[in-house]
Protein backbone atom coordinates (compact mmCIF):
# COMPACT_ATOMS: atom_id res chain seq x y z
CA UNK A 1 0.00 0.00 0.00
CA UNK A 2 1.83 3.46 -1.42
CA UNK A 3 1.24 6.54 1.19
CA UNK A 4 1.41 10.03 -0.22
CA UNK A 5 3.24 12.33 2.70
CA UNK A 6 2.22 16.21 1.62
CA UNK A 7 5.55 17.77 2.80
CA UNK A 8 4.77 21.85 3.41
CA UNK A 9 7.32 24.14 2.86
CA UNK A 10 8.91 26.03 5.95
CA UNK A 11 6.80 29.55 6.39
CA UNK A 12 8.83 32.24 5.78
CA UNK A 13 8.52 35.42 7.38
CA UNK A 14 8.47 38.06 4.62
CA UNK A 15 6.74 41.12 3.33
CA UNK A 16 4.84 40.04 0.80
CA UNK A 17 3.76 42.56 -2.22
CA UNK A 18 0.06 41.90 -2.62
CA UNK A 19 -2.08 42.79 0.38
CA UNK A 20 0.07 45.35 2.16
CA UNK A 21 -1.37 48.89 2.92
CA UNK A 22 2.14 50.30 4.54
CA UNK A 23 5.49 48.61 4.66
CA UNK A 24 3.97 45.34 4.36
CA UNK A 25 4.75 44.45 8.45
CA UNK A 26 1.34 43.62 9.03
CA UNK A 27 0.57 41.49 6.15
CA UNK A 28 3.91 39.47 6.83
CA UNK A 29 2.83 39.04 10.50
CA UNK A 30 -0.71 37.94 9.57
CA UNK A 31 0.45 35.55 7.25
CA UNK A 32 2.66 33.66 9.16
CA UNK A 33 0.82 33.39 12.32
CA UNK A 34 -2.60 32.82 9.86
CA UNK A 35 -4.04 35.73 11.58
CA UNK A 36 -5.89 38.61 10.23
CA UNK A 37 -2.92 41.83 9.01
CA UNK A 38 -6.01 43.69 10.22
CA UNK A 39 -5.30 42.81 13.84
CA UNK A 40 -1.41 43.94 13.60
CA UNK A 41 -2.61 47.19 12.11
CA UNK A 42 -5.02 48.20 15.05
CA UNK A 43 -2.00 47.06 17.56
CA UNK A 44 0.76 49.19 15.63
CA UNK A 45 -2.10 52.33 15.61
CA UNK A 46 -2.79 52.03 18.86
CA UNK A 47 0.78 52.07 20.06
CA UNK A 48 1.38 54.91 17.99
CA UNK A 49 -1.06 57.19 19.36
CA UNK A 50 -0.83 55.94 23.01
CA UNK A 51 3.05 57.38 23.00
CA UNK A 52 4.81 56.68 19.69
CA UNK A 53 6.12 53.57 20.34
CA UNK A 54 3.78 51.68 17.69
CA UNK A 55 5.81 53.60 15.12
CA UNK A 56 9.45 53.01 16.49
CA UNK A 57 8.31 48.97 16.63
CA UNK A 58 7.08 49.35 12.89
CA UNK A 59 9.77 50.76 11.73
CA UNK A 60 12.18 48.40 13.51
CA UNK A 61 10.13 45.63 11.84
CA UNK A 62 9.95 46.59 8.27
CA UNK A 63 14.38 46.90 8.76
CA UNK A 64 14.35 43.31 9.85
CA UNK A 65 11.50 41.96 7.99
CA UNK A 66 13.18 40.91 4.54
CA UNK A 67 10.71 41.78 1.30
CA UNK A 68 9.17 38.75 -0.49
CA UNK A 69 11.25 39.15 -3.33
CA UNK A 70 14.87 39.42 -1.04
CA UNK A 71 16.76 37.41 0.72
CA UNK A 72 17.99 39.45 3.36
CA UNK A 73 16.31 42.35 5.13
CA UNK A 74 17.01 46.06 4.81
CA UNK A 75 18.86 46.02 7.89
CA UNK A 76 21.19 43.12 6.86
CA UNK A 77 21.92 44.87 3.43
CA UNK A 78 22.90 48.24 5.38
CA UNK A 79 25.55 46.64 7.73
CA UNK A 80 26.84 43.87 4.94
CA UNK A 81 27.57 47.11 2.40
CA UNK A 82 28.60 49.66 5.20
CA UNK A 83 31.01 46.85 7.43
CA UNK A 84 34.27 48.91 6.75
CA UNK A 85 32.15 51.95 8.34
CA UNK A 86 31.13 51.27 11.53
CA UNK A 87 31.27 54.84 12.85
CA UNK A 88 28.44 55.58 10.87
CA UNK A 89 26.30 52.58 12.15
CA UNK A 90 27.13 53.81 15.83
CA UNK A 91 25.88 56.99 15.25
CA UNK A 92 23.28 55.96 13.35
CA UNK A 93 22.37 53.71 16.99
CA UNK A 94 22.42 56.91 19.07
CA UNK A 95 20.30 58.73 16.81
CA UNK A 96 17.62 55.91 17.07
CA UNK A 97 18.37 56.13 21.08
CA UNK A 98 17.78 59.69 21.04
CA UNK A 99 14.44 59.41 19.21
CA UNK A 100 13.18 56.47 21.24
CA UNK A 101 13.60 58.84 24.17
CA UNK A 102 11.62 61.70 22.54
CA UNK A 103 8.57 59.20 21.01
CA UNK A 104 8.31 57.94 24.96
CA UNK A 105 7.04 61.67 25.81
CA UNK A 106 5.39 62.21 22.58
CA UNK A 107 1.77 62.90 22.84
CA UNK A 108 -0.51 62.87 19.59
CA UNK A 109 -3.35 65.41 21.31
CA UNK A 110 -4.16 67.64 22.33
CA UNK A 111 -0.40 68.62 22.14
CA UNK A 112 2.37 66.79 20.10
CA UNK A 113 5.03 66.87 23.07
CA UNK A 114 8.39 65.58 21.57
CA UNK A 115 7.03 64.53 18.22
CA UNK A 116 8.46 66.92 16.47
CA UNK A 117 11.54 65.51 18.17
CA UNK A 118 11.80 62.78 16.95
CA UNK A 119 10.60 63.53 13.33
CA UNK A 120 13.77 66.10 13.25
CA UNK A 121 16.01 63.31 14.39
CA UNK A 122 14.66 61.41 11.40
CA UNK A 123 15.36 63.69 9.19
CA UNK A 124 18.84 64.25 10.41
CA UNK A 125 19.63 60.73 10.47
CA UNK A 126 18.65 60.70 6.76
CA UNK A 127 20.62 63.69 6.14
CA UNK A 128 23.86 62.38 7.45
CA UNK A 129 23.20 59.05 5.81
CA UNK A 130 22.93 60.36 2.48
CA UNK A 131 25.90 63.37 2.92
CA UNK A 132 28.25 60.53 4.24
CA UNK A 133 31.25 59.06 1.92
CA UNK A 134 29.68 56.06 0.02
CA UNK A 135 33.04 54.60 -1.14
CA UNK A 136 31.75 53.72 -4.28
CA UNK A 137 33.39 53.03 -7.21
CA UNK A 138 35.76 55.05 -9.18
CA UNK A 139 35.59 57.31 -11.81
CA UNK A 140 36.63 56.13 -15.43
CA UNK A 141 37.43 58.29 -18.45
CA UNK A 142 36.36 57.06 -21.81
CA UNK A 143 39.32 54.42 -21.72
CA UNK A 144 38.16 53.07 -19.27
CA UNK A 145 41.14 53.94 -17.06
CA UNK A 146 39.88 54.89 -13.36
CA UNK A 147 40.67 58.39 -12.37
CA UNK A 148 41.61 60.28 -9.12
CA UNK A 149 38.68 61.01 -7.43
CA UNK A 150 38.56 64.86 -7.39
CA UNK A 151 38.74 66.31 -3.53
CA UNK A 152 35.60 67.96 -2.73
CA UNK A 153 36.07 71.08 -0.51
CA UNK A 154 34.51 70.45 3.02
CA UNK A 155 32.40 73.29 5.07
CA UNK A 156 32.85 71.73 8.68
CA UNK A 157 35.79 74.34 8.57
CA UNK A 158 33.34 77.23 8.17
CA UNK A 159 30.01 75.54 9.91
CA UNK A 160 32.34 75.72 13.38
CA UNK A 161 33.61 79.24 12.86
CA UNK A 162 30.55 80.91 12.42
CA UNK A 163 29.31 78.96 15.44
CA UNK A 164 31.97 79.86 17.94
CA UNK A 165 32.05 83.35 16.38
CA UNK A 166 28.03 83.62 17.50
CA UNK A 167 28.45 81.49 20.17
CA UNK A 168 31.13 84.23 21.55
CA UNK A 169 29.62 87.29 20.50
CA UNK A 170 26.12 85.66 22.38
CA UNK A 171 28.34 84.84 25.69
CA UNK A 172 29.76 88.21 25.45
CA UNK A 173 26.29 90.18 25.23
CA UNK A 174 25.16 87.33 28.23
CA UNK A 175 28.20 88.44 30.64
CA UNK A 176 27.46 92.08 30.53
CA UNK A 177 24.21 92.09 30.98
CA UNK A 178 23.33 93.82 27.98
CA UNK A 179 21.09 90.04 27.07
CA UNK A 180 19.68 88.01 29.21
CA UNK A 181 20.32 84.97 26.57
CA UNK A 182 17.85 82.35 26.82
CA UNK A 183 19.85 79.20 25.56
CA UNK A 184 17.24 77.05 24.42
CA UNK A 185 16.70 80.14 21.47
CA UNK A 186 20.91 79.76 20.99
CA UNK A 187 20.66 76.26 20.32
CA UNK A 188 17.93 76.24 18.01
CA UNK A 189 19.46 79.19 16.20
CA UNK A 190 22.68 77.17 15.32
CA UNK A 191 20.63 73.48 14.56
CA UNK A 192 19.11 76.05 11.85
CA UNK A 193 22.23 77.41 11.09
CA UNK A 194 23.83 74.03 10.50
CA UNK A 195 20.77 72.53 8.67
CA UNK A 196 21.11 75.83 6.19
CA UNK A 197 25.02 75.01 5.61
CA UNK A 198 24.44 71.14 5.20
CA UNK A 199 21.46 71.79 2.53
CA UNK A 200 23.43 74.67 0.78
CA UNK A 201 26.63 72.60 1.18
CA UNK A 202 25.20 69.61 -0.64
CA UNK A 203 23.15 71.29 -3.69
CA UNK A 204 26.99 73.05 -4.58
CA UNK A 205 28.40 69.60 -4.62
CA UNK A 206 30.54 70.28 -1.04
CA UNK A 207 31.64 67.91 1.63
CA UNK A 208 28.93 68.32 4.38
CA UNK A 209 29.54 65.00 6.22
CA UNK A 210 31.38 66.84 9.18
CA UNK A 211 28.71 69.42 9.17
CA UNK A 212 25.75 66.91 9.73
CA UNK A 213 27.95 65.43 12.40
CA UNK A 214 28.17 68.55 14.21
CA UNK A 215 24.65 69.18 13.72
CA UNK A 216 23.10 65.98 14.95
CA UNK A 217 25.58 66.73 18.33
CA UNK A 218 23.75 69.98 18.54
CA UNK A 219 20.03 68.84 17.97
CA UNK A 220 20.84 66.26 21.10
CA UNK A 221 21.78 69.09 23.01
CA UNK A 222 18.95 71.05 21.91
CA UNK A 223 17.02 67.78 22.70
CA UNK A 224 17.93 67.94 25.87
CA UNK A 225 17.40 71.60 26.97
CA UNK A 226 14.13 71.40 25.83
CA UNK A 227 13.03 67.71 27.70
CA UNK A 228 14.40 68.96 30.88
CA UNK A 229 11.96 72.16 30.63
CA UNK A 230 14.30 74.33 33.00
CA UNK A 231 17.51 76.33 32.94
CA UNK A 232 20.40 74.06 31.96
CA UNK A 233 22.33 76.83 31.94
CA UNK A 234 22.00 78.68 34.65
CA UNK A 235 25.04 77.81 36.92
CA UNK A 236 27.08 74.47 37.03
CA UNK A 237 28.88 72.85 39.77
CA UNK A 238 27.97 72.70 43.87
CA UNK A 239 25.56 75.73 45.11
CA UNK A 240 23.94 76.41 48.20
CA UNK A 241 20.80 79.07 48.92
CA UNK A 242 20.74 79.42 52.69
CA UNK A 243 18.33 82.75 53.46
CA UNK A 244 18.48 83.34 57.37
CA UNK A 245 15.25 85.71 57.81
CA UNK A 246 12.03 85.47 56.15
CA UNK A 247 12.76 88.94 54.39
CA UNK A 248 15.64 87.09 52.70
CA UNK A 249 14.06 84.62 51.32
CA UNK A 250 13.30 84.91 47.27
CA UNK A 251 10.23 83.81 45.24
CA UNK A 252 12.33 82.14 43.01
CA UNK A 253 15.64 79.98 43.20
CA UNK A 254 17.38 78.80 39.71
CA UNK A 255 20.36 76.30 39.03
CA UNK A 256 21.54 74.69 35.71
CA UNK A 257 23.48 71.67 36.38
CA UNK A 258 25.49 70.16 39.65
CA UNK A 259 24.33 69.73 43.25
CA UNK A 260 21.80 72.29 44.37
CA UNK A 261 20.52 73.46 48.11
CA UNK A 262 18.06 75.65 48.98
CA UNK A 263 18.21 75.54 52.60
CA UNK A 264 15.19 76.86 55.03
CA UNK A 265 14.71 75.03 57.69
CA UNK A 266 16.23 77.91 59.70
CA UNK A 267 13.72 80.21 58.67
CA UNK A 268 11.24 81.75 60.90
CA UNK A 269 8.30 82.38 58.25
CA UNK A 270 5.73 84.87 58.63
CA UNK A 271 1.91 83.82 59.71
CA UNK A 272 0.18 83.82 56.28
CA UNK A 273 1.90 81.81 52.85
CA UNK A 274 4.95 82.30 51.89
CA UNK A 275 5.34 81.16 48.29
CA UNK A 276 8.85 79.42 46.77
CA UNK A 277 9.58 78.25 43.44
CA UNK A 278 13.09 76.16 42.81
CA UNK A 279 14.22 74.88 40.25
CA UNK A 280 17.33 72.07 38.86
CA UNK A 281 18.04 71.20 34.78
CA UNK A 282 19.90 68.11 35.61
CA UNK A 283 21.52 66.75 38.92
CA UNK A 284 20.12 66.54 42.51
CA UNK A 285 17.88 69.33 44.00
CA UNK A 286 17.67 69.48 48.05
CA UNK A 287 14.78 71.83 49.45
CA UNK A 288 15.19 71.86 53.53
CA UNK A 289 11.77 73.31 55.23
CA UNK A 290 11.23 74.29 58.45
CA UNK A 291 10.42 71.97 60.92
CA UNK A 292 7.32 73.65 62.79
CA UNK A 293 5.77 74.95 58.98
CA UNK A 294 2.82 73.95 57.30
CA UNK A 295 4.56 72.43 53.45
CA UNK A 296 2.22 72.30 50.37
CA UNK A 297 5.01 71.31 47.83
CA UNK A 298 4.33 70.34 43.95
CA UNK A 299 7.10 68.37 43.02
CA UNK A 300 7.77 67.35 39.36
CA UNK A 301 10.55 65.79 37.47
CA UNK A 302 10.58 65.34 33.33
CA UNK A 303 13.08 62.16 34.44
CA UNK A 304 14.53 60.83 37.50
CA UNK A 305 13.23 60.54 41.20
CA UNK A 306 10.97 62.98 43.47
CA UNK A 307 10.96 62.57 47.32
CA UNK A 308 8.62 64.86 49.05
CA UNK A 309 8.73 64.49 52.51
CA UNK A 310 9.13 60.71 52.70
CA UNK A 311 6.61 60.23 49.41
CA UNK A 312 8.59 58.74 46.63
CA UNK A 313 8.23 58.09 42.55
CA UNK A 314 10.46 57.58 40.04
CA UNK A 315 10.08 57.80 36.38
CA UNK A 316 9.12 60.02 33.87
CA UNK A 317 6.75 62.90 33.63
CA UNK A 318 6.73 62.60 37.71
CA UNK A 319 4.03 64.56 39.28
CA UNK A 320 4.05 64.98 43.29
CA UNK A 321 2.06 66.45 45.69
CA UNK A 322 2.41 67.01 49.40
CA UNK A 323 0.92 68.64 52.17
CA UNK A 324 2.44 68.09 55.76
CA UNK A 325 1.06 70.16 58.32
CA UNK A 326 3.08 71.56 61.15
CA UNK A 327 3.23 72.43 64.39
CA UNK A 328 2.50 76.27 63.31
CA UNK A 329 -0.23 75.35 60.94
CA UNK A 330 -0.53 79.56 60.41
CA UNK A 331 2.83 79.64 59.16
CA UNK A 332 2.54 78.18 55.26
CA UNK A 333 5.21 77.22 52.71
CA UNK A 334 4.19 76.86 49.45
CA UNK A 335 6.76 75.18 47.06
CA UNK A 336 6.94 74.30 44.16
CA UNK A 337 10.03 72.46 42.65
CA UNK A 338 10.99 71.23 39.23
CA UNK A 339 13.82 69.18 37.77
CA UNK A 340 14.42 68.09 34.62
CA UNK A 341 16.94 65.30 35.24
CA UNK A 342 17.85 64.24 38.74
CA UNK A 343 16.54 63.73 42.21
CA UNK A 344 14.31 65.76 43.56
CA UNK A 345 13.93 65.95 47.90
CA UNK A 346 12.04 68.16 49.97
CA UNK A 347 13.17 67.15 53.78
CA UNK A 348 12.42 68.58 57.40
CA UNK A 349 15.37 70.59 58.44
C-alpha cells in the first residue's frame, strides 16, 4: 500500500507585495501566524497614538522583515555594504536612542510633546546618511582607465567658525548684561544654522559629512534643553541658597546643572503663605523646610526621582504632591520644585 506524505514548505517570514497597505509588516505578520494583518494594524495604531512607540516597533520591523522578493532584510543589506564603516552605524544607533527617548514623551493630542523631536532626528539621520562618503566606485574616463577622485572642498571648517564666532559674540552680550540669553533660542538658532550650511553645502556639490555630524551633536543638546523644561544653563557645579530671615528669602531659586541646596529650615516664616519656586536642569535638588511649617510642595521631574517628605516616585513625567502640616499650621510654605533630570527631595530641616 503506497502513502502520499504532503511535505509543506517552511513559512517564511516576509513582506509580501500583494495585500500590504504600509510597509507590508502587518501582512507578513498575519500571514505567518494565519491571523488577520487587520489585527497587527489596530496594535501598531494604537501604540502609535498611546506614545509613539507603535511607530518606532514598525519601523524596527519593516528593517528586519526581509521583502518577499529578497533574501535578506534592509537592515542586513545596510551593515553587509557599510562593514568597513562602523562609525556611521554607531551613530546611526544613538540617533535611534535619542528618538526612542523623545517618542516615549510624545503625545498625539491635544499637544504633540516631543514629536516633532523625533521627526527632526529622522530627518537628520537621513541627512547624514545620504551626505556621508559612500566609497563607491571610481571614476573612469572614456578608456576606461579609473581616475583620481577629485577632492571635494569640506564646510565643517566654516560651519564651526561661524558657530563659535556667535556662540562668543552671544556669551559676550550674556556676561554684561546687555542680554539676558535664553539658551534654548541659541541652540535652536545654530541646529538652523547648520541645517542651512548642510542643505546649501550639498546642492553646490561640497563635503557636508562633518557638518551633519556637528549638527546631529547639537540637535541632542537642543534635545535635551528642551526635555528637561528648566535652565540648563543657569550655573554648574555645587551651590547652596541658605536665606536666614524670612525677608531674605526669594520667590524664586534657579540652578543649571550640579548639586543644588536651597536651605530653610532655619527660617522663621511669617503667619500667612509664603510662596517658593526652585528649580534644577539636571543633577540633585535638596529643598530643607522648616520643621514647625505647614509644606504644600508640587514636586515634578521630566526624568529621575521625586521625594517629598518621605513620598517617593520615580520615572518620567513625575508629578508629586504634598501637604504636611506643622506644628504652626498659620505659618505656610508653598513650594513648588521642578527638575528636569535628577533627584528631587524636599526634607524637614
Amino acid at each position: 500500500m503506497e502513502t502520499t506524505d504532503t511535505i509543506r514548505p517552511a513559512r517564511r517570514l516576509a513582506r509580501p507585495r500583494e495585500g500590504r497597505w504600509l510597509g507590508g509588516v502587518a501582512a507578513a505578520l498575519g500571514e505567518y501566524f494565519d491571523l488577520s494583518p487587520a489585527i497587527y494594524r489596530v496594535a501598531f495604531v494604537a501604540l502609535a497614538l498611546a506614545g509613539g512607540t507603535g511607530i518606532l516597533l514598525y519601523v524596527a520591523a519593516w528593517l528586519v522583515i526581509p521583502d518577499a522578493d529578497e533574501d535578506s532584510s534592509v537592515a542586513e543589506r545596510m551593515l553587509r555594504d557599510h562593514a568597513d564603516r562602523p562609525s556611521r552605524a554607531i551613530g546611526l544607533a544613538l540617533i535611534a536612542f535619542v528618538a526612542i527617548l523623545g517618542l516615549s514623551e510624545a503625545r498625539w493630542w491635544p499637544s504633540p510633546g516631543n514629536l516633532w523631536l523625533a521627526v527632526a532626528l529622522g530627518i537628520a539621520a537621513l541627512v547624514w546618511w545620504g551626505a556621508s562618503p559612500r566609497g563607491a566606485a571610481a571614476r573612469h574616463d572614456v578608456a576606461g582607465v579609473p581616475l583620481p577622485a577629485r577632492r571635494r572642498r569640506s564646510l565643517f571648517a566654516v560651519a564651526t567658525g561661524t558657530l563659535l564666532a556667535g556662540s562668543g559674540i552671544v556669551a559676550l552680550l550674556d556676561a554684561t548684561g546687555v542680554w539676558n540669553v535664553d539658551w534654548r533660542i541659541v541652540l535652536g538658532a545654530m541646529v538652523i544654522v547648520t541645517g542651512g550650511l548642510v542643505a546649501a553645502g550639498a546642492a553646490a556639490g561640497l563635503r557636508v559629512v562633518g557638518v551633519a555630524g556637528l549638527g546631529v551633536v547639537l540637535l541632542a543638546a537642543l534635545a535635551l534643553v528642551l526635555a528637561v523644561r528648566v535652565p540648563v544653563f543657569a550655573g554648574w557645579g555645587d551651590h547652596t541658597a541658605h536665606p536666614t530671615t524670612a525677608a531674605g528669602i526669594a520667590s524664586t531659586y534657579e540652578f543649571g546643572v550640579g548639586r543644588y541646596v536651597v536651605d530653610l529650615h532655619d527660617v522663621a516664616l511669617p503667619v500667612g503663605e509664603t510662596r517658593v519656586k526652585t528649580t534644577l536642569g539636571v543633577g540633585y535638588l535638596l529643598v530643607k523646610v522648616p520643621r514647625d511649617a505647614t509644606v504644600e510642595v508640587d514636586g515634578r521631574a521630566s526624568v529621575g526621582n521625586v521625594r517629598l517628605l518621605g513620598r517617593e516616585d520615580n520615572g518620567g513625567s513625575v508629578h508629586e504632591h504634598v501637604t504636611a502640616t506643622g506644628s504652626r499650621p498659620a505659618r505656610v510654605l508653598v513650594l513648588d520644585s521642578r527638575i528636569g533630570l535628577g533627584q528631587l527631595e524636599v526634607v524637614r530641616g
